[in-house]
C-alpha atoms as a PDB file:
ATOM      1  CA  UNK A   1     147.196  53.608  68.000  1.00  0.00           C
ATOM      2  CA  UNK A   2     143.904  53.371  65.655  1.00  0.00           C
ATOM      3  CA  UNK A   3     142.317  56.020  66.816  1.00  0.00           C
ATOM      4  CA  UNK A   4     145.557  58.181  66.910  1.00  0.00           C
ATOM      5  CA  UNK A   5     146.692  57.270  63.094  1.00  0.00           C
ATOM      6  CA  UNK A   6     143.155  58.404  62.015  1.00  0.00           C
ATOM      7  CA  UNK A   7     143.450  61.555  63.503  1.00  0.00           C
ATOM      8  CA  UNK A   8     146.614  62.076  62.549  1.00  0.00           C
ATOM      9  CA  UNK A   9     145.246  61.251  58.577  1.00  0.00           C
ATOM     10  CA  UNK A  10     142.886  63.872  59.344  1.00  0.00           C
ATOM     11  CA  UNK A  11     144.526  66.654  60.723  1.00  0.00           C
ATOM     12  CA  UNK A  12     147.045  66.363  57.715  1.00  0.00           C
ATOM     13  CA  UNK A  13     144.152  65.884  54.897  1.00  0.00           C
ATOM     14  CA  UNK A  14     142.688  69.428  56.519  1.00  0.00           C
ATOM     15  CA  UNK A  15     146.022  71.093  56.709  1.00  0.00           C
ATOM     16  CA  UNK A  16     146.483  69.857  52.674  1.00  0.00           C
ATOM     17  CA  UNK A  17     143.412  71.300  52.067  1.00  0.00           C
ATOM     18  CA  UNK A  18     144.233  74.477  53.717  1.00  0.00           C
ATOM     19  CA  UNK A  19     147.421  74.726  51.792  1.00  0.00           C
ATOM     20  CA  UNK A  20     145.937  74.222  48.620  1.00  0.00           C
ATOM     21  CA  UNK A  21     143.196  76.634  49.021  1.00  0.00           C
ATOM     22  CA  UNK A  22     145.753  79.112  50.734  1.00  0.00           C
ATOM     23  CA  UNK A  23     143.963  79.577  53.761  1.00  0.00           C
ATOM     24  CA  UNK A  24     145.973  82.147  56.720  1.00  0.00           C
ATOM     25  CA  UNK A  25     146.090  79.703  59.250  1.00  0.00           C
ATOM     26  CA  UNK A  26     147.494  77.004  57.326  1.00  0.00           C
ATOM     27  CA  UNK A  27     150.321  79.282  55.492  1.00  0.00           C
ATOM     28  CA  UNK A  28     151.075  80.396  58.653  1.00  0.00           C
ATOM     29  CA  UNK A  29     152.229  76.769  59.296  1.00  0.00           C
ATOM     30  CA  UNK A  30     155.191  77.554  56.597  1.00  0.00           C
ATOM     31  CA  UNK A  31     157.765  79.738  57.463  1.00  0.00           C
ATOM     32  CA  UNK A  32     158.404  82.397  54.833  1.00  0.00           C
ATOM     33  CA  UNK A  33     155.884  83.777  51.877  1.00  0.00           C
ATOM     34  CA  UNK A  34     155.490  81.500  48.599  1.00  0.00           C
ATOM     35  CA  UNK A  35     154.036  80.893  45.791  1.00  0.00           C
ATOM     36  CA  UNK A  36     150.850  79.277  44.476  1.00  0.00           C
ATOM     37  CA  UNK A  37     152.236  76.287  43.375  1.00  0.00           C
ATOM     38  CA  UNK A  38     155.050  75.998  46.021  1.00  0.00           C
ATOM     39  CA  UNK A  39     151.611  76.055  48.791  1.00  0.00           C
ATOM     40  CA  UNK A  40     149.733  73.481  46.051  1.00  0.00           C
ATOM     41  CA  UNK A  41     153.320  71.324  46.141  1.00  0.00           C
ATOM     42  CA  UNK A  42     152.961  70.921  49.846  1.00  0.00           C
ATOM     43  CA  UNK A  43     149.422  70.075  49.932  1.00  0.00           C
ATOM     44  CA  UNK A  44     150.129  67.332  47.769  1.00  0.00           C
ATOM     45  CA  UNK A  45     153.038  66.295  50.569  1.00  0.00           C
ATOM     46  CA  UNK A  46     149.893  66.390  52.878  1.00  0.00           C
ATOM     47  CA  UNK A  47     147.365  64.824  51.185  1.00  0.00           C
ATOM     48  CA  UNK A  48     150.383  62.178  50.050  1.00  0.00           C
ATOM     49  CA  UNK A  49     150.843  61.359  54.015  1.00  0.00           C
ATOM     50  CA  UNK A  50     147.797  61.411  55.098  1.00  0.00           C
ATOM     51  CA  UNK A  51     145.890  58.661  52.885  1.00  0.00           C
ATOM     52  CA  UNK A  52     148.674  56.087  53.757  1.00  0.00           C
ATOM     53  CA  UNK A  53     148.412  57.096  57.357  1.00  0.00           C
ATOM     54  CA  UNK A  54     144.172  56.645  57.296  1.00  0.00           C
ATOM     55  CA  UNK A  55     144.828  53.518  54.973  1.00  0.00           C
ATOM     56  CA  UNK A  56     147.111  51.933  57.953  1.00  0.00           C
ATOM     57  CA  UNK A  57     144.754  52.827  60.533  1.00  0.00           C
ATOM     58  CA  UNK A  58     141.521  51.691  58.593  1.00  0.00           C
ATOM     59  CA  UNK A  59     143.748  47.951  57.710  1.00  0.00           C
ATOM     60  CA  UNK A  60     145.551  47.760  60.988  1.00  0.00           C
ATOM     61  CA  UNK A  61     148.416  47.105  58.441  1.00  0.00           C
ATOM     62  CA  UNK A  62     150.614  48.711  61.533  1.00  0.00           C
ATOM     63  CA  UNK A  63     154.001  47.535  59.631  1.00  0.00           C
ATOM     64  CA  UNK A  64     153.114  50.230  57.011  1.00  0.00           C
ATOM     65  CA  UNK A  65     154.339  52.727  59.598  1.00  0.00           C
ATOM     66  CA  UNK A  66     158.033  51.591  58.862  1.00  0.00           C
ATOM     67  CA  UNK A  67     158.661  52.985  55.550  1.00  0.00           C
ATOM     68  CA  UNK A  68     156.884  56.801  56.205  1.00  0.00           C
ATOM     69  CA  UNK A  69     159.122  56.882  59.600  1.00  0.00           C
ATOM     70  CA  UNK A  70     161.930  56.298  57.683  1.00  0.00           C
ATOM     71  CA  UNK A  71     160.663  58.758  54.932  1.00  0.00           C
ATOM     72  CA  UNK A  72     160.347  61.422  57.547  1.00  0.00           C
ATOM     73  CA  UNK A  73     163.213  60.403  59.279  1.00  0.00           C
ATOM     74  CA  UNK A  74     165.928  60.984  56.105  1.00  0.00           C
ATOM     75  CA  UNK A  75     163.632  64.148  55.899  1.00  0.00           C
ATOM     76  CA  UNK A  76     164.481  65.680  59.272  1.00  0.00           C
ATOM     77  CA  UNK A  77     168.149  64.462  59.422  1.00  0.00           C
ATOM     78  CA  UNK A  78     168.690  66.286  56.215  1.00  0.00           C
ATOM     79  CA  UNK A  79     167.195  69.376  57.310  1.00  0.00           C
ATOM     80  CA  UNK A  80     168.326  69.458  60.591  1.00  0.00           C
ATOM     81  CA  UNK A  81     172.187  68.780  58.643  1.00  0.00           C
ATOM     82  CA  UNK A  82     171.520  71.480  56.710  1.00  0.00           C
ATOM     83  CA  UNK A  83     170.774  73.987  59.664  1.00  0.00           C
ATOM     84  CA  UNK A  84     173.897  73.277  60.669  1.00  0.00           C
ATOM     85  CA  UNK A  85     175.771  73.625  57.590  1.00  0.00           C
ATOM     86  CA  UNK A  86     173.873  76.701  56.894  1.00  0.00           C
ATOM     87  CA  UNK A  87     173.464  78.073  60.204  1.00  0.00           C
ATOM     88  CA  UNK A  88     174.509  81.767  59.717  1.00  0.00           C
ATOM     89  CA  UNK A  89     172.059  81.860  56.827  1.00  0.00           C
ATOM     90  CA  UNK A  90     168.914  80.184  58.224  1.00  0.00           C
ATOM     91  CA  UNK A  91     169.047  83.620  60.490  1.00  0.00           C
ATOM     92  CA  UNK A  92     167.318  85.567  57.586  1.00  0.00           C
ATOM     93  CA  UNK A  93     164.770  82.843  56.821  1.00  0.00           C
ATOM     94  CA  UNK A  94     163.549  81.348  60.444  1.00  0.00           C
ATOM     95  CA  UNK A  95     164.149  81.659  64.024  1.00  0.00           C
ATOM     96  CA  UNK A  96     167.208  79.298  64.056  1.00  0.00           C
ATOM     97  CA  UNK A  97     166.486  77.753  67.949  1.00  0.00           C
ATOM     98  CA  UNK A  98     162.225  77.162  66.469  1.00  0.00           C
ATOM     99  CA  UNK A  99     164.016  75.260  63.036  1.00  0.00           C
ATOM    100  CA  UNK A 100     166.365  73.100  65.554  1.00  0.00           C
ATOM    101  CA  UNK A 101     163.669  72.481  68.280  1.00  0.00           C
ATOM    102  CA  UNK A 102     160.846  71.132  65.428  1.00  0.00           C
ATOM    103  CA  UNK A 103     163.376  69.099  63.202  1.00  0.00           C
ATOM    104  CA  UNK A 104     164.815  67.533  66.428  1.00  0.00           C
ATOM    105  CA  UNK A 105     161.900  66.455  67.608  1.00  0.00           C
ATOM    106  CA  UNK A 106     160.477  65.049  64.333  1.00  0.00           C
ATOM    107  CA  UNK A 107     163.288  63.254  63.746  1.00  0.00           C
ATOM    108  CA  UNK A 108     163.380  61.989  67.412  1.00  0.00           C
ATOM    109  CA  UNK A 109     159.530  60.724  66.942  1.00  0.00           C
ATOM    110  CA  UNK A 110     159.910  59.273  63.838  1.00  0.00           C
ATOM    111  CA  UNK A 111     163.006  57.357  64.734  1.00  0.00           C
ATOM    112  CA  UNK A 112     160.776  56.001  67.819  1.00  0.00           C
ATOM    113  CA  UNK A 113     157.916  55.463  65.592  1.00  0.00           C
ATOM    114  CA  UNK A 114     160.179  53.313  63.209  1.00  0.00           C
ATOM    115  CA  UNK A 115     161.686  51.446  66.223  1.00  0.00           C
ATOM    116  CA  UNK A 116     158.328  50.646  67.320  1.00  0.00           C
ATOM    117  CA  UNK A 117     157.174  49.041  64.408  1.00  0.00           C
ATOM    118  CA  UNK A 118     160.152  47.297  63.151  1.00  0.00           C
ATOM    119  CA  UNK A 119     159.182  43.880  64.419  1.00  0.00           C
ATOM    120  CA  UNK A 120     156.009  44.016  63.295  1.00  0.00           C
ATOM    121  CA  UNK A 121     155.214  41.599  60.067  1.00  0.00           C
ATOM    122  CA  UNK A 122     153.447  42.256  57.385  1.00  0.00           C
ATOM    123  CA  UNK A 123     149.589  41.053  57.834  1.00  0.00           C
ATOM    124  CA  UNK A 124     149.275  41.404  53.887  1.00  0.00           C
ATOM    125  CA  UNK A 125     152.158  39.586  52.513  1.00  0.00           C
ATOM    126  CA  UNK A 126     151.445  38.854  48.884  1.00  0.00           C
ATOM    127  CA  UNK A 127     153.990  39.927  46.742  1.00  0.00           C
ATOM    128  CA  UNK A 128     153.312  43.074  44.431  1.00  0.00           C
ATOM    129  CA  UNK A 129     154.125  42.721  40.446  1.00  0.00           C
ATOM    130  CA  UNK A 130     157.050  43.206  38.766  1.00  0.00           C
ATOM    131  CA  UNK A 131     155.632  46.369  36.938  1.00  0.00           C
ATOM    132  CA  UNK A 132     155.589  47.681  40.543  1.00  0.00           C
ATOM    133  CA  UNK A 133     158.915  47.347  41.234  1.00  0.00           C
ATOM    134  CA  UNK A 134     159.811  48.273  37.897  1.00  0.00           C
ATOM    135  CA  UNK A 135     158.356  51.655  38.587  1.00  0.00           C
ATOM    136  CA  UNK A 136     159.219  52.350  41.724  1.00  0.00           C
ATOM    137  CA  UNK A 137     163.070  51.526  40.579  1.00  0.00           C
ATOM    138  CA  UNK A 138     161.913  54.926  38.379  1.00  0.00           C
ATOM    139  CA  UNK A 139     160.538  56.488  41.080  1.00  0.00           C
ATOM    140  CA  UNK A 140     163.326  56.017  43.593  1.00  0.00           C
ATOM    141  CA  UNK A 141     166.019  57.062  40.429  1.00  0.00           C
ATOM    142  CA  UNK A 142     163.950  60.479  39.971  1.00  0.00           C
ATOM    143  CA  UNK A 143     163.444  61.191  43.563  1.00  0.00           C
ATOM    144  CA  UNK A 144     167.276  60.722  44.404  1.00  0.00           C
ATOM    145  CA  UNK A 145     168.513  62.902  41.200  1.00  0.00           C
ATOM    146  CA  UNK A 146     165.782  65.562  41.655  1.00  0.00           C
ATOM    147  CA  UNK A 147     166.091  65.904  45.090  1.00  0.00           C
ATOM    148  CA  UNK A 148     169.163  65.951  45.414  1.00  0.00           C
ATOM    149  CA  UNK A 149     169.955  68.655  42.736  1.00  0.00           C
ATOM    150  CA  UNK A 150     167.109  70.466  44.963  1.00  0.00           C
ATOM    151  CA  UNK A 151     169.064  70.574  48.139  1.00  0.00           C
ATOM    152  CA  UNK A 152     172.077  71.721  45.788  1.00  0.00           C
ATOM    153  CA  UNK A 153     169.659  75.135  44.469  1.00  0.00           C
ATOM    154  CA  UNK A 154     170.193  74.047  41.345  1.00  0.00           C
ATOM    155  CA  UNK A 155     168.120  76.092  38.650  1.00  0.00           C
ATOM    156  CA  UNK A 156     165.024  75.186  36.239  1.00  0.00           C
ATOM    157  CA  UNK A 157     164.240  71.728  38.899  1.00  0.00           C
ATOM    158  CA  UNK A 158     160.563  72.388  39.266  1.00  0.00           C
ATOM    159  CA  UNK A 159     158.151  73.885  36.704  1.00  0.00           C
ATOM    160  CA  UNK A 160     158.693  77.424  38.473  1.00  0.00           C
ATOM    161  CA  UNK A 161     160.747  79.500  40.276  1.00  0.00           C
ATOM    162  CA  UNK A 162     162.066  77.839  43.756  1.00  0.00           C
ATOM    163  CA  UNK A 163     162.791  80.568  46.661  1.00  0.00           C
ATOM    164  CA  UNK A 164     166.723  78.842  47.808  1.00  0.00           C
ATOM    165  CA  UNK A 165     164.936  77.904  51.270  1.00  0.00           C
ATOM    166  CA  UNK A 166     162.157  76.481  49.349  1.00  0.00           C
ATOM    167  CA  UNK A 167     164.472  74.563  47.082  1.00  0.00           C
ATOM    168  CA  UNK A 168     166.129  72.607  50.144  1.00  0.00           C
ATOM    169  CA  UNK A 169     163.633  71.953  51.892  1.00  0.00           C
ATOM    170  CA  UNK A 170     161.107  70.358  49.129  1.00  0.00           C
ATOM    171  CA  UNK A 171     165.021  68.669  48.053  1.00  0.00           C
ATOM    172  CA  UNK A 172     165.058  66.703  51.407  1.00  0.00           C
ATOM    173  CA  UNK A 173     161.334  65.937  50.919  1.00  0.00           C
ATOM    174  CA  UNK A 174     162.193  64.281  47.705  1.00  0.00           C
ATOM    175  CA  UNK A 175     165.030  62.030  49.242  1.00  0.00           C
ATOM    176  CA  UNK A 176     163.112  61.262  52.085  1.00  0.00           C
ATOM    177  CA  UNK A 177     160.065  60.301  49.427  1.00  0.00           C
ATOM    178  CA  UNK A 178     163.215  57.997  47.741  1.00  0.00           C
ATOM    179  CA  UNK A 179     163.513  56.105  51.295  1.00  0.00           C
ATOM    180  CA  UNK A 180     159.845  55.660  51.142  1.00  0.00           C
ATOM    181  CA  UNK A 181     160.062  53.840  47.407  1.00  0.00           C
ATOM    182  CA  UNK A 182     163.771  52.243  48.582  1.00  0.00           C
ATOM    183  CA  UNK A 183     161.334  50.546  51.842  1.00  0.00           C
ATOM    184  CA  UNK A 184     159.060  49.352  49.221  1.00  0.00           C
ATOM    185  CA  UNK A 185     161.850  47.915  47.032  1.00  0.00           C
ATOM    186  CA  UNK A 186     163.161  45.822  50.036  1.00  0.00           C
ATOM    187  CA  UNK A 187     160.093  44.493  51.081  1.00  0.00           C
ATOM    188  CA  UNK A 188     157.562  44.110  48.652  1.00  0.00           C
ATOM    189  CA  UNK A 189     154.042  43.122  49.608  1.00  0.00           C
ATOM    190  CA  UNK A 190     151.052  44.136  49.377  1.00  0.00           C
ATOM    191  CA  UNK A 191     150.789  45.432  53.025  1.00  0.00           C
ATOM    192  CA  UNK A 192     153.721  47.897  52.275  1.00  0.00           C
ATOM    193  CA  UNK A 193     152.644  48.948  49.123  1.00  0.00           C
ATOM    194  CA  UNK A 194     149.380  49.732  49.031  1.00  0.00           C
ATOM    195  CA  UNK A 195     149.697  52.597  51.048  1.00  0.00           C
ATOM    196  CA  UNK A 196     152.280  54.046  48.938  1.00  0.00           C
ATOM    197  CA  UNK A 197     149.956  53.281  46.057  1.00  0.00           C
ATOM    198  CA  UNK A 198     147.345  55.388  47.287  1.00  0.00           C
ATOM    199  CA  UNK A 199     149.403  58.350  49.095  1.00  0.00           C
ATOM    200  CA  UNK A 200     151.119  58.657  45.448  1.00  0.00           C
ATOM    201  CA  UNK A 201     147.641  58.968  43.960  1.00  0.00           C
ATOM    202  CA  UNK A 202     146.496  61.198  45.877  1.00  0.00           C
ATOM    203  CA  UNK A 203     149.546  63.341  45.460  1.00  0.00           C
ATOM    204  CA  UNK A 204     149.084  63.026  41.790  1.00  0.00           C
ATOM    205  CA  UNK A 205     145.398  64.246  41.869  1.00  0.00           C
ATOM    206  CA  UNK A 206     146.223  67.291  43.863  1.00  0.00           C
ATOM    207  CA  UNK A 207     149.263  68.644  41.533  1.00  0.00           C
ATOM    208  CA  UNK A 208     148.228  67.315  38.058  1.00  0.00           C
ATOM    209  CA  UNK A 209     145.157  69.457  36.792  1.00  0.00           C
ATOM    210  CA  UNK A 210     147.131  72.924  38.119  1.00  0.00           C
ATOM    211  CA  UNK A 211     150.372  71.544  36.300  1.00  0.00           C
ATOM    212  CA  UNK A 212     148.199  71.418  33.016  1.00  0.00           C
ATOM    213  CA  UNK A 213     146.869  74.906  33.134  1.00  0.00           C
ATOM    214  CA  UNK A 214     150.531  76.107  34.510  1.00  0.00           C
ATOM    215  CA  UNK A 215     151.276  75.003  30.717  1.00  0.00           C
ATOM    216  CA  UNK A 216     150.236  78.022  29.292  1.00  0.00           C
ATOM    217  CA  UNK A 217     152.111  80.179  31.564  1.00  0.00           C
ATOM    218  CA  UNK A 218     155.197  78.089  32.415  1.00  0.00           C
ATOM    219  CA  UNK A 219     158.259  80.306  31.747  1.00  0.00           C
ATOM    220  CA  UNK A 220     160.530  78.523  28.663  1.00  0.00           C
ATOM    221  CA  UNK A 221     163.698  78.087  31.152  1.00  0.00           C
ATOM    222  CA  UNK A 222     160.871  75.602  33.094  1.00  0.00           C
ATOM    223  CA  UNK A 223     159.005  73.776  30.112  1.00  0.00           C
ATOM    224  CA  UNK A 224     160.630  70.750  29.777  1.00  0.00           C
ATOM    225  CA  UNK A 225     160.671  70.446  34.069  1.00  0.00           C
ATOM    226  CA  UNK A 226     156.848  70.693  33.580  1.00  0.00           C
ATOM    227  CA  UNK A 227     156.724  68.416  30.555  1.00  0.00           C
ATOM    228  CA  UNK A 228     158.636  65.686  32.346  1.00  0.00           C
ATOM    229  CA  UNK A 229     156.724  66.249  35.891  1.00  0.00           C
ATOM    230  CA  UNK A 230     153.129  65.602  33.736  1.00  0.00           C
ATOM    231  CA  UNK A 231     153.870  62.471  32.414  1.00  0.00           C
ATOM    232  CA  UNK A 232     155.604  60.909  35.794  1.00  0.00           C
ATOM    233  CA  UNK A 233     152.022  62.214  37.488  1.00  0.00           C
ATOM    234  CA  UNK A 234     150.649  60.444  34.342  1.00  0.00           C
ATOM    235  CA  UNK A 235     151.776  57.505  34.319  1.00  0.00           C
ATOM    236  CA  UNK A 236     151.592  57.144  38.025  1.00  0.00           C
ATOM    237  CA  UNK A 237     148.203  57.999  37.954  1.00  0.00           C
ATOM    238  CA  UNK A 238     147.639  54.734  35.789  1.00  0.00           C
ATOM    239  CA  UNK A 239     149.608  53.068  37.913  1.00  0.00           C
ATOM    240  CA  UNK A 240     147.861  53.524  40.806  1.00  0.00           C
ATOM    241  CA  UNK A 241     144.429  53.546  39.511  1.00  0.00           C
ATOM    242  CA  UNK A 242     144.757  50.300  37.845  1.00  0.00           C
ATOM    243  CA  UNK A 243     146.512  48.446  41.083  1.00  0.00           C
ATOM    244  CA  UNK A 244     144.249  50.256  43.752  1.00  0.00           C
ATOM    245  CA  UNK A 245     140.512  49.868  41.913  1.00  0.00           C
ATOM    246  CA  UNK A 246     141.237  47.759  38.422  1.00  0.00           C
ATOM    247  CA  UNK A 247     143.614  44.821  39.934  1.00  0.00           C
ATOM    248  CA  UNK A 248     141.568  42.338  41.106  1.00  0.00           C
ATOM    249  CA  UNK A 249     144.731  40.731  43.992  1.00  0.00           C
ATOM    250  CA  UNK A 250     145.069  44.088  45.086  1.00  0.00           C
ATOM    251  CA  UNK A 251     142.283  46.520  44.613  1.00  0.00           C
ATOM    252  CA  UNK A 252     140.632  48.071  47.479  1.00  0.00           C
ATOM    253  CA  UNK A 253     136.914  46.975  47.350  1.00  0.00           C
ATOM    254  CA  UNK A 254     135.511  43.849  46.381  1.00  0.00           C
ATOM    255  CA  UNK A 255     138.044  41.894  47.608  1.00  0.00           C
ATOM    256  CA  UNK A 256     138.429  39.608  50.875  1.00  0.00           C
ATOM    257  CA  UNK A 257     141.793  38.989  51.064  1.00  0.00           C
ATOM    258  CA  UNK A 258     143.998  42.313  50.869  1.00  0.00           C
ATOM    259  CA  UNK A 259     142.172  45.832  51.848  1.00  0.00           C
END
């Protein structure tokens, strides 16, 4: 399982990178033409996955796998719901039997994956700070109102223009993200945590120096979208930074007890 998680990490940390520099073979991994920041929004998603999924594998904190199955898992179910809702409109985006076939399966292997590690404690039990759950009481608030008003097209969400297959999808991200913070909620420790610690991080690093210089070219209808978005990166950032390297219970080198 080791040796599969890392590559796993890896394969998604080179896809992220492939998205964010736009590189053919990785946009051919989405299915329509987007934008810039739409391809620099989903290698954020990658680079977001992938550090938890190297952190697990590098800890062999396996119990860590719980909360990104179920992540994934609300992911799939709400896109594969919405293919069937939708299913006479999907025609003019996707190959409708390719959509079914990939968000059946995902959703299949991540509901196995969660089964799989459902019994398995928690080798870094320690429970996180109240500022932690604090914040990710913000977190999972944001995620469920923003994601949810994604999946519904609303307009002016994001800092720019959303293509209505775009919206969705990134929408069911976002609730499935809200599962992720909800898992952390429920149980947290250190072992759970962390990882989200760092795959937020490294989320935040990829999306917050292109959402400063998108300030001088954000449209007005999307200012205060962008405005908000910078300071939750922000302060998440901190967060993060100060709880993964500052901390000294919890940071990730110099210390014997949690990795």
């Amino acid at each position: 399982m080791r040796v599969i998680l890392f590559l796993v990490g890896l394969v998604l940390l080179t896809l992220g990178i492939g998205f964010a520099f736009r590189l053919p073979w990785a946009l051919m991994c989405w299915p329509w033409e987007d934008g810039k920041l739409s391809y620099l929004f989903l290698a954020s998603i990658c680079a977001s996955t992938a550090i938890p999924v190297i952190w697990i594998a590098w800890t062999k904190e396996y119990a860590g796998i719980k909360a990104g199955a179920l992540d994934f898992a609300v992911t799939y179910a709400g896109l594969l719901l919405t293919l069937v809702i939708t299913y006479p409109l999907i025609q003019e985006w996707l190959p409708p039997v390719l959509a079914f076939t990939l968000c059946t399966a995902s959703l299949l292997l991540n509901l196995w994956l969660y089964w799989w590690s459902k019994e398995l404690p928690f080798k870094y039990h320690e429970p996180v700070p109240l500022l932690i759950r604090f914040s990710f009481i913000l977190f999972l608030i944001a995620l469920v109102i923003v994601g949810t008003s994604l999946v519904l097209r609303l307009p002016h969400i994001f800092p720019w223009p959303l293509k209505p297959q775009t919206s969705i999808v990134f929408g069911w991200i976002y609730l499935g993200a809200a599962m992720y913070f909800l898992y952390g909620l429920l149980y947290p420790v250190w072992g759970n945590v962390k990882g989200q610690l760092a795959g937020f991080l490294a989320y935040d690093l990829v999306l917050i120096w292109p959402f400063i210089q998108h300030l001088s070219t954000v449209k007005s209808e999307h200012q205060w979208s962008l405005y908000i978005y910078l300071l939750v990166l922000i302060y998440s950032v901190l967060l993060s930074i100060y709880y993964l390297f500052i901390y000294p219970p919890s940071r990730l080198f110099f210390n014997r007890k949690i990795t």
